[in-house]
N, C-alpha and C. Protein backbone atom coordinates (compact mmCIF):
# COMPACT_ATOMS: atom_id res chain seq x y z
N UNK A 1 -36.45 101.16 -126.64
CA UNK A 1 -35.33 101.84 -126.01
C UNK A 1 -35.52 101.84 -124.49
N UNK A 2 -34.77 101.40 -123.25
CA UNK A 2 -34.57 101.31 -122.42
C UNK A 2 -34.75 102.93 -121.80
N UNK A 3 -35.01 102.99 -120.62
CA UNK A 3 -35.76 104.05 -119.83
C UNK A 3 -34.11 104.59 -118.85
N UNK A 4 -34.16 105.82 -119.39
CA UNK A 4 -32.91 106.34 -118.94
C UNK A 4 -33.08 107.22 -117.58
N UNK A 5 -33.37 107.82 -117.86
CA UNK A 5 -34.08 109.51 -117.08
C UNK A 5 -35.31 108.82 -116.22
N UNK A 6 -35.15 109.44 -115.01
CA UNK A 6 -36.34 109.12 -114.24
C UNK A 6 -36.78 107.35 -113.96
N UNK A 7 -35.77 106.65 -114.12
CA UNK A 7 -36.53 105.39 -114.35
C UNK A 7 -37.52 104.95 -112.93
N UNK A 8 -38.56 104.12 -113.54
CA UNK A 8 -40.06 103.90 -112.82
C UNK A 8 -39.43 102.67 -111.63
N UNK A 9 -38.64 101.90 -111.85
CA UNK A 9 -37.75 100.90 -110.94
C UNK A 9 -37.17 101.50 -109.95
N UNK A 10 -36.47 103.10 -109.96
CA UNK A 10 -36.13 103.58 -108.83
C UNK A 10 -36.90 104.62 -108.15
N UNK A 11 -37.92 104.58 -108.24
CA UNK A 11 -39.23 105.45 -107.92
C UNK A 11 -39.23 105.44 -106.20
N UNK A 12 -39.09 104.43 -105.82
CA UNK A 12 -39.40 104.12 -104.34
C UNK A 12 -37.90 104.58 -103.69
N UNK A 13 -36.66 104.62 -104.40
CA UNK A 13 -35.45 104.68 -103.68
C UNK A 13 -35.41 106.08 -103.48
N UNK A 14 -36.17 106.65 -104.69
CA UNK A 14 -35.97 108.23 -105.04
C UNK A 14 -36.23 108.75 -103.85
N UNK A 15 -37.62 108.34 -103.41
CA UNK A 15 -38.57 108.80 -102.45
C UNK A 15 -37.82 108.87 -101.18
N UNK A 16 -37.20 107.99 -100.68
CA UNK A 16 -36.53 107.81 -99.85
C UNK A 16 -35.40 108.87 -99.15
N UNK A 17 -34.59 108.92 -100.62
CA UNK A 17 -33.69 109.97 -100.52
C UNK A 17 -34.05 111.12 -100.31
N UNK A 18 -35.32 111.45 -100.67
CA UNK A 18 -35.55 113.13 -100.67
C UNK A 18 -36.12 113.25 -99.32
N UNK A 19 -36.27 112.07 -97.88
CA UNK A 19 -36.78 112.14 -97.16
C UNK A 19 -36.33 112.31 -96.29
N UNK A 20 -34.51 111.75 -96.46
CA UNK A 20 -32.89 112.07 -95.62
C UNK A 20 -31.94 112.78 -96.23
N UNK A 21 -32.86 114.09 -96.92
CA UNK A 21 -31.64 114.97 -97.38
C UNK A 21 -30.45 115.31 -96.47
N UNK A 22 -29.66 115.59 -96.07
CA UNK A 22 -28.13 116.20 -95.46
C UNK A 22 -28.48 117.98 -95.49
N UNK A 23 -28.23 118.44 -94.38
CA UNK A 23 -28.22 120.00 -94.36
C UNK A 23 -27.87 120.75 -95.78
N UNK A 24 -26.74 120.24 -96.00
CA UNK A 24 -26.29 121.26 -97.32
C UNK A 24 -27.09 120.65 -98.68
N UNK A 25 -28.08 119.74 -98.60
CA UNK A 25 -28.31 119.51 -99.74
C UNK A 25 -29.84 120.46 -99.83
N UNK A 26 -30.45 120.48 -98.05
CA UNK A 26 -31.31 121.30 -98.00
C UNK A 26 -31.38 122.96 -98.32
N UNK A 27 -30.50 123.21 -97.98
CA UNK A 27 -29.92 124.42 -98.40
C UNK A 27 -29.55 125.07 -99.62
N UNK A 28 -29.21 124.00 -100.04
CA UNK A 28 -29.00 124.20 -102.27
C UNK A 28 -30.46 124.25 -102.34
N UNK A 29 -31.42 123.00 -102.04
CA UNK A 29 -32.57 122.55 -102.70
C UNK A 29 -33.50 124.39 -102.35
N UNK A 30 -33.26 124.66 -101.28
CA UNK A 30 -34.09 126.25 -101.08
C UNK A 30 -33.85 126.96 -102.36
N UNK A 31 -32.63 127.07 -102.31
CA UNK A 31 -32.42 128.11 -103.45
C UNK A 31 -32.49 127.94 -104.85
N UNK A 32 -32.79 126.24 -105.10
CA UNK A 32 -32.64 125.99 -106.53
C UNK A 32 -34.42 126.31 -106.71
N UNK A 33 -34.95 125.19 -105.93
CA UNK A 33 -36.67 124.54 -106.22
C UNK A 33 -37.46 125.86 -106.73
N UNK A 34 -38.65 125.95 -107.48
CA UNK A 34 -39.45 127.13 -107.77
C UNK A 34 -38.64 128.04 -108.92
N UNK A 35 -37.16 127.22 -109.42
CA UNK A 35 -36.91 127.91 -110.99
C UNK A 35 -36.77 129.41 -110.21
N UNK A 36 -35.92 129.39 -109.10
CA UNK A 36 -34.99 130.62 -108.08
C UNK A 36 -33.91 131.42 -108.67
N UNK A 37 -33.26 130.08 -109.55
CA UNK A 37 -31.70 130.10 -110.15
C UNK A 37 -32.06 129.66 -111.47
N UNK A 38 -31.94 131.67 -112.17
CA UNK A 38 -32.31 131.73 -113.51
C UNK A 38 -33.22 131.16 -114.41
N UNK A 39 -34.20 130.95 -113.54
CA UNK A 39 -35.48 130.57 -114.45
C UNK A 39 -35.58 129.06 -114.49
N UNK A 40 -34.80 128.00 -113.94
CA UNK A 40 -34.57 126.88 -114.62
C UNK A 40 -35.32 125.84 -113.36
N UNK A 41 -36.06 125.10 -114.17
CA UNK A 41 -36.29 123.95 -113.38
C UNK A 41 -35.38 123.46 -112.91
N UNK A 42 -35.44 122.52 -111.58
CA UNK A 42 -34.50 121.62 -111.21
C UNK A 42 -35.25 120.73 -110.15
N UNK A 43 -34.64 119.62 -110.36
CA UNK A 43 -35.40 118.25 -109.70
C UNK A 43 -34.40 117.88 -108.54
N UNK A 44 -35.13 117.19 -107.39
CA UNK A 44 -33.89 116.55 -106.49
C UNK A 44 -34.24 114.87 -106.67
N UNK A 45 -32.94 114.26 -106.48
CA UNK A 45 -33.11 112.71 -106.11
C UNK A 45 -33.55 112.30 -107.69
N UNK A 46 -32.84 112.66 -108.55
CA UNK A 46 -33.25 112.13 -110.04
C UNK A 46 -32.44 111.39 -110.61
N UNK A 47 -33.29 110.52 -111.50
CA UNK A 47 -32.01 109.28 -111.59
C UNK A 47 -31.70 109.25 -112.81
N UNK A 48 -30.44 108.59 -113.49
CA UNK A 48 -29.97 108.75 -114.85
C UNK A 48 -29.96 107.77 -115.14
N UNK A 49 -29.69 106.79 -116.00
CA UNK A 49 -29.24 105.43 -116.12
C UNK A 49 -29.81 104.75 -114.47
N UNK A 50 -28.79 104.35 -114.12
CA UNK A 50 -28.68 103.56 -112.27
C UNK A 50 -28.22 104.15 -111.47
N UNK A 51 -28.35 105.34 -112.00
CA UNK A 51 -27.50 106.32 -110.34
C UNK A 51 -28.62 107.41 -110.46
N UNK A 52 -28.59 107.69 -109.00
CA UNK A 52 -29.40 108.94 -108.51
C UNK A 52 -28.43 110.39 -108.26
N UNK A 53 -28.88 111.53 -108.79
CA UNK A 53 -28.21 112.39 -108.43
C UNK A 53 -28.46 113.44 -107.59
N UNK A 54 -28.24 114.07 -107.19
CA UNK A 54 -28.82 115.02 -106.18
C UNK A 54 -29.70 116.36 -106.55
N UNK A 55 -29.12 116.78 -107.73
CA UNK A 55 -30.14 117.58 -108.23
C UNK A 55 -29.84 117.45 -109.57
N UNK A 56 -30.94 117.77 -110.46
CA UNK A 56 -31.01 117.78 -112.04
C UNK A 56 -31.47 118.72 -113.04
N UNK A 57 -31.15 119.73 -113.49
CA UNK A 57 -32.35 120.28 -114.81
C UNK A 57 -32.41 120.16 -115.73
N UNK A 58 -33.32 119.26 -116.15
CA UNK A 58 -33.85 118.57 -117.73
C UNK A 58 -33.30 119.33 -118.99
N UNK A 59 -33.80 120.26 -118.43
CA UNK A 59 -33.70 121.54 -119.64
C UNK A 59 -32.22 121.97 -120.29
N UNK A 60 -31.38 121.57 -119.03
CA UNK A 60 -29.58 122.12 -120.02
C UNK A 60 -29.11 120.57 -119.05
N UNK A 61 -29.60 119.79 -118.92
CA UNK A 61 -29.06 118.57 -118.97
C UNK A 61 -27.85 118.77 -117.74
N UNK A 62 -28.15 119.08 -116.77
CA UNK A 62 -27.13 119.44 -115.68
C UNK A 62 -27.42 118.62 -114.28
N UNK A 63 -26.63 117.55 -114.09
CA UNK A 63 -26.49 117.03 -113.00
C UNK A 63 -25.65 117.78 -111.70
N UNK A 64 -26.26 117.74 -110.43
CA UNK A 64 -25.55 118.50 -109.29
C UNK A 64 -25.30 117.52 -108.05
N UNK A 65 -23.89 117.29 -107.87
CA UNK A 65 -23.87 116.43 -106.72
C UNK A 65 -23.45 116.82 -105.52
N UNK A 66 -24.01 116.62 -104.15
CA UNK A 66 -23.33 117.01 -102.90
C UNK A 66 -22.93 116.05 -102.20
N UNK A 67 -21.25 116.05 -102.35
CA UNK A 67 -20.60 115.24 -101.27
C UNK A 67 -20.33 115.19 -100.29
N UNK A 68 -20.73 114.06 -99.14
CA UNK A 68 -20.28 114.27 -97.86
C UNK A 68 -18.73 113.57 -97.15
N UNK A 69 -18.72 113.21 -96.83
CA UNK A 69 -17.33 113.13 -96.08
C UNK A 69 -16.71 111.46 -96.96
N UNK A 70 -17.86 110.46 -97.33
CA UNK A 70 -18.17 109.12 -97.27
C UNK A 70 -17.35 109.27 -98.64
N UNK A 71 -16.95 110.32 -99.76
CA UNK A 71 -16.44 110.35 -100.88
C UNK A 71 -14.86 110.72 -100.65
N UNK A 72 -14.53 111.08 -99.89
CA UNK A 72 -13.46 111.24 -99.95
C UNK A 72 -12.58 109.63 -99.71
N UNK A 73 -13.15 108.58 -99.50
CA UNK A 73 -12.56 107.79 -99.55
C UNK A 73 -12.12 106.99 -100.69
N UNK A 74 -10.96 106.46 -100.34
CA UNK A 74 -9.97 105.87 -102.16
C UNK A 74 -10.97 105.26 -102.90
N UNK A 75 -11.84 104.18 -102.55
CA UNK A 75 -13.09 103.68 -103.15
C UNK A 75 -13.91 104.41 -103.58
N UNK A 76 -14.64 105.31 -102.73
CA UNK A 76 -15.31 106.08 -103.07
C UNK A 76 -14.92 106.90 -104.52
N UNK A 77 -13.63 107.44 -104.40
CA UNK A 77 -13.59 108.85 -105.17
C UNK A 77 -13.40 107.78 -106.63
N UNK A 78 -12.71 106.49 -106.34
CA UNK A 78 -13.13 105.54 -107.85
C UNK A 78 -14.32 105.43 -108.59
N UNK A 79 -15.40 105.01 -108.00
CA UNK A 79 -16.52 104.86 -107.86
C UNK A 79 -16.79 106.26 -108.65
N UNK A 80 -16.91 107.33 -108.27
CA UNK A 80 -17.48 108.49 -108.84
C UNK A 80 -17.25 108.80 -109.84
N UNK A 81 -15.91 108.55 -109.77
CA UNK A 81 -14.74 108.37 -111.51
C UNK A 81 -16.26 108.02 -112.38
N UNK A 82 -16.18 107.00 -111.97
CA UNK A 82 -16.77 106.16 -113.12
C UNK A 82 -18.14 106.10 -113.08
N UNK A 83 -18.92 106.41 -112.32
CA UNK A 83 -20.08 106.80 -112.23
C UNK A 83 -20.47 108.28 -113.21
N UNK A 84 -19.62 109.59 -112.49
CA UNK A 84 -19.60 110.43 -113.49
C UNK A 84 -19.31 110.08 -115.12
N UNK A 85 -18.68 109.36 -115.46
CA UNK A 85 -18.05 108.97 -116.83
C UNK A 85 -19.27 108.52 -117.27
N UNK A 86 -20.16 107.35 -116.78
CA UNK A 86 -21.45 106.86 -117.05
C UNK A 86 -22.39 108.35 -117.64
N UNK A 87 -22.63 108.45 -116.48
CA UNK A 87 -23.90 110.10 -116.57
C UNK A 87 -23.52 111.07 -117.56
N UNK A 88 -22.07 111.56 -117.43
CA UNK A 88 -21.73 112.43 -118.90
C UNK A 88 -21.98 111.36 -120.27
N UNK A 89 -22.14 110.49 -119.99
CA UNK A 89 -22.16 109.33 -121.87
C UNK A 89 -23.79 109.69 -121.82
N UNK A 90 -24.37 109.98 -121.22
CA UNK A 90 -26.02 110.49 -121.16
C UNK A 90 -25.78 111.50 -121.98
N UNK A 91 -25.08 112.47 -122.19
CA UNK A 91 -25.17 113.99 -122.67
C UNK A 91 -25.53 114.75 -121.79
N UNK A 92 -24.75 114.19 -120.53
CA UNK A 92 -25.32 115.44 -119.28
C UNK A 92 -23.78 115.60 -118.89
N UNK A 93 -24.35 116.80 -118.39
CA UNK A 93 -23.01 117.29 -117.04
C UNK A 93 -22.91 117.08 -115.83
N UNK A 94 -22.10 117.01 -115.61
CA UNK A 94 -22.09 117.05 -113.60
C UNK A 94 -21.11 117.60 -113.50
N UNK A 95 -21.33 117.96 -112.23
CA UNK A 95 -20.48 119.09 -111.69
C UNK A 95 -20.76 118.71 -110.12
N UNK A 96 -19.81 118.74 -108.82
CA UNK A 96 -19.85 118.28 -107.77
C UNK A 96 -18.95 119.50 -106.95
N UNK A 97 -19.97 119.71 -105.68
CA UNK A 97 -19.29 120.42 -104.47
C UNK A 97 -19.55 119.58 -103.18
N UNK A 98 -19.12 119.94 -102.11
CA UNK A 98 -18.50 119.42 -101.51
C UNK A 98 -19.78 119.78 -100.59
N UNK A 99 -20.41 118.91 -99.52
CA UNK A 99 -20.91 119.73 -98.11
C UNK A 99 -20.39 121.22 -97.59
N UNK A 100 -19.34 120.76 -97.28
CA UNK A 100 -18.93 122.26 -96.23
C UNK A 100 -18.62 123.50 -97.51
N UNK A 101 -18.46 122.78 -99.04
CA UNK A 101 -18.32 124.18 -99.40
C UNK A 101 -19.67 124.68 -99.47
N UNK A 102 -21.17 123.80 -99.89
CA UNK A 102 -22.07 124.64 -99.83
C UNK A 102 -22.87 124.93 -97.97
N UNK A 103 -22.31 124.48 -97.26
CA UNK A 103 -22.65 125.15 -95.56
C UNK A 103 -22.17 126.87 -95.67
N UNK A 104 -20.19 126.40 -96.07
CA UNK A 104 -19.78 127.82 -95.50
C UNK A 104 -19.58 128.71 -96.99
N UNK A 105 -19.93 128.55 -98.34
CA UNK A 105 -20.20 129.79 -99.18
C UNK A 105 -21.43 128.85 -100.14
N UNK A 106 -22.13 129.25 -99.53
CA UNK A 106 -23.31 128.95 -100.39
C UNK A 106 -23.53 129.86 -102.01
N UNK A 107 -23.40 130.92 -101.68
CA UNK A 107 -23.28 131.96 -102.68
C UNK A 107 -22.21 131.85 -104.07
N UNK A 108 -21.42 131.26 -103.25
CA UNK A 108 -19.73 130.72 -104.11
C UNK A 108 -20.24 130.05 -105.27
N UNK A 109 -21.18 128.84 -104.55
CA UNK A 109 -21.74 127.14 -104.69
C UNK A 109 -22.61 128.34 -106.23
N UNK A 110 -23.55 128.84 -106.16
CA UNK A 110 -24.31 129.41 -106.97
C UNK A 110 -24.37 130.00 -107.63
N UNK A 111 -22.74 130.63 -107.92
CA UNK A 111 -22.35 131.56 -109.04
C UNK A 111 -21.86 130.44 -109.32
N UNK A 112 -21.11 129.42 -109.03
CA UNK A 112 -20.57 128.39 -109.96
C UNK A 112 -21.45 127.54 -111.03
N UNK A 113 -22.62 127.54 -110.16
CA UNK A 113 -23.66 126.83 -110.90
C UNK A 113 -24.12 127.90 -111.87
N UNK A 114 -24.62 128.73 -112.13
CA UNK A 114 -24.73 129.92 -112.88
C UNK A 114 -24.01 129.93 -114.09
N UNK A 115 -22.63 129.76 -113.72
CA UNK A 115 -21.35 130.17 -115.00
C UNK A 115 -21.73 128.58 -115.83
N UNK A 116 -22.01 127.50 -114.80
CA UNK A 116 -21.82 126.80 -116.16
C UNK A 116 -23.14 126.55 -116.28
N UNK A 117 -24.20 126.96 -116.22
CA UNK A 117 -25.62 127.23 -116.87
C UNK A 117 -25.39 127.72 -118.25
N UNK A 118 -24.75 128.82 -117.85
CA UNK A 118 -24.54 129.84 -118.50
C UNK A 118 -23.28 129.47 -120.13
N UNK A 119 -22.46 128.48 -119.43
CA UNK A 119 -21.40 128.75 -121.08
C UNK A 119 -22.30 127.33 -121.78
């Protein structure tokens, strides 16, 4: 069976990413890392299949993405279409906020994540 989760081929890209996080991704990563938010592990720069996501917890199978400006474009927001469609056929979730929503309500960003921990 082919290597889904974590694959060892994107090991070096991973690394990379977690080295040019974006402000708001630093800012989630504070409050998630050390199992902060309800007990739960969570990983940054983790990969599913061929895509990397921004944050992950193994444990309820929850992908977290932070978008910056580069998604709002017509390509882009295709692309995600179908990227997300990929990652949910994993048996995961994703769920996506925006940069500026986690800059200006971070708190917002973390009860959202919470509720769907939670159902």
């Amino acid at each position: 069976m082919p290597e889904v989760f974590n694959r060892t081929q994107l090991r070096s890209r991973r690394k990379g990413l977690r080295k040019i996080l974006p402000k708001a991704e630093i800012l989630l990563w504070q409050r998630l890392r050390n199992r902060k938010l309800e007990g739960k592990k969570f990983r940054r720069q983790y990969s599913i299949g061929s895509f990397i996501v921004d944050f992950y917890c193994p444990e309820l199978k929850l992908a977290i993405e932070i978008d910056g400006e580069n998604h709002r474009r017509k390509k882009s927001v295709i692309y995600d279409k179908i990227r997300q469609r990929k990652i949910e056929s994993y048996h995961t979730k994703l769920i996506r906020f925006t940069n500026e929503e986690v800059l200006s309500n971070l708190e917002n960003v973390l009860e959202k994540i919470t509720r769907v921990m939670i159902s």
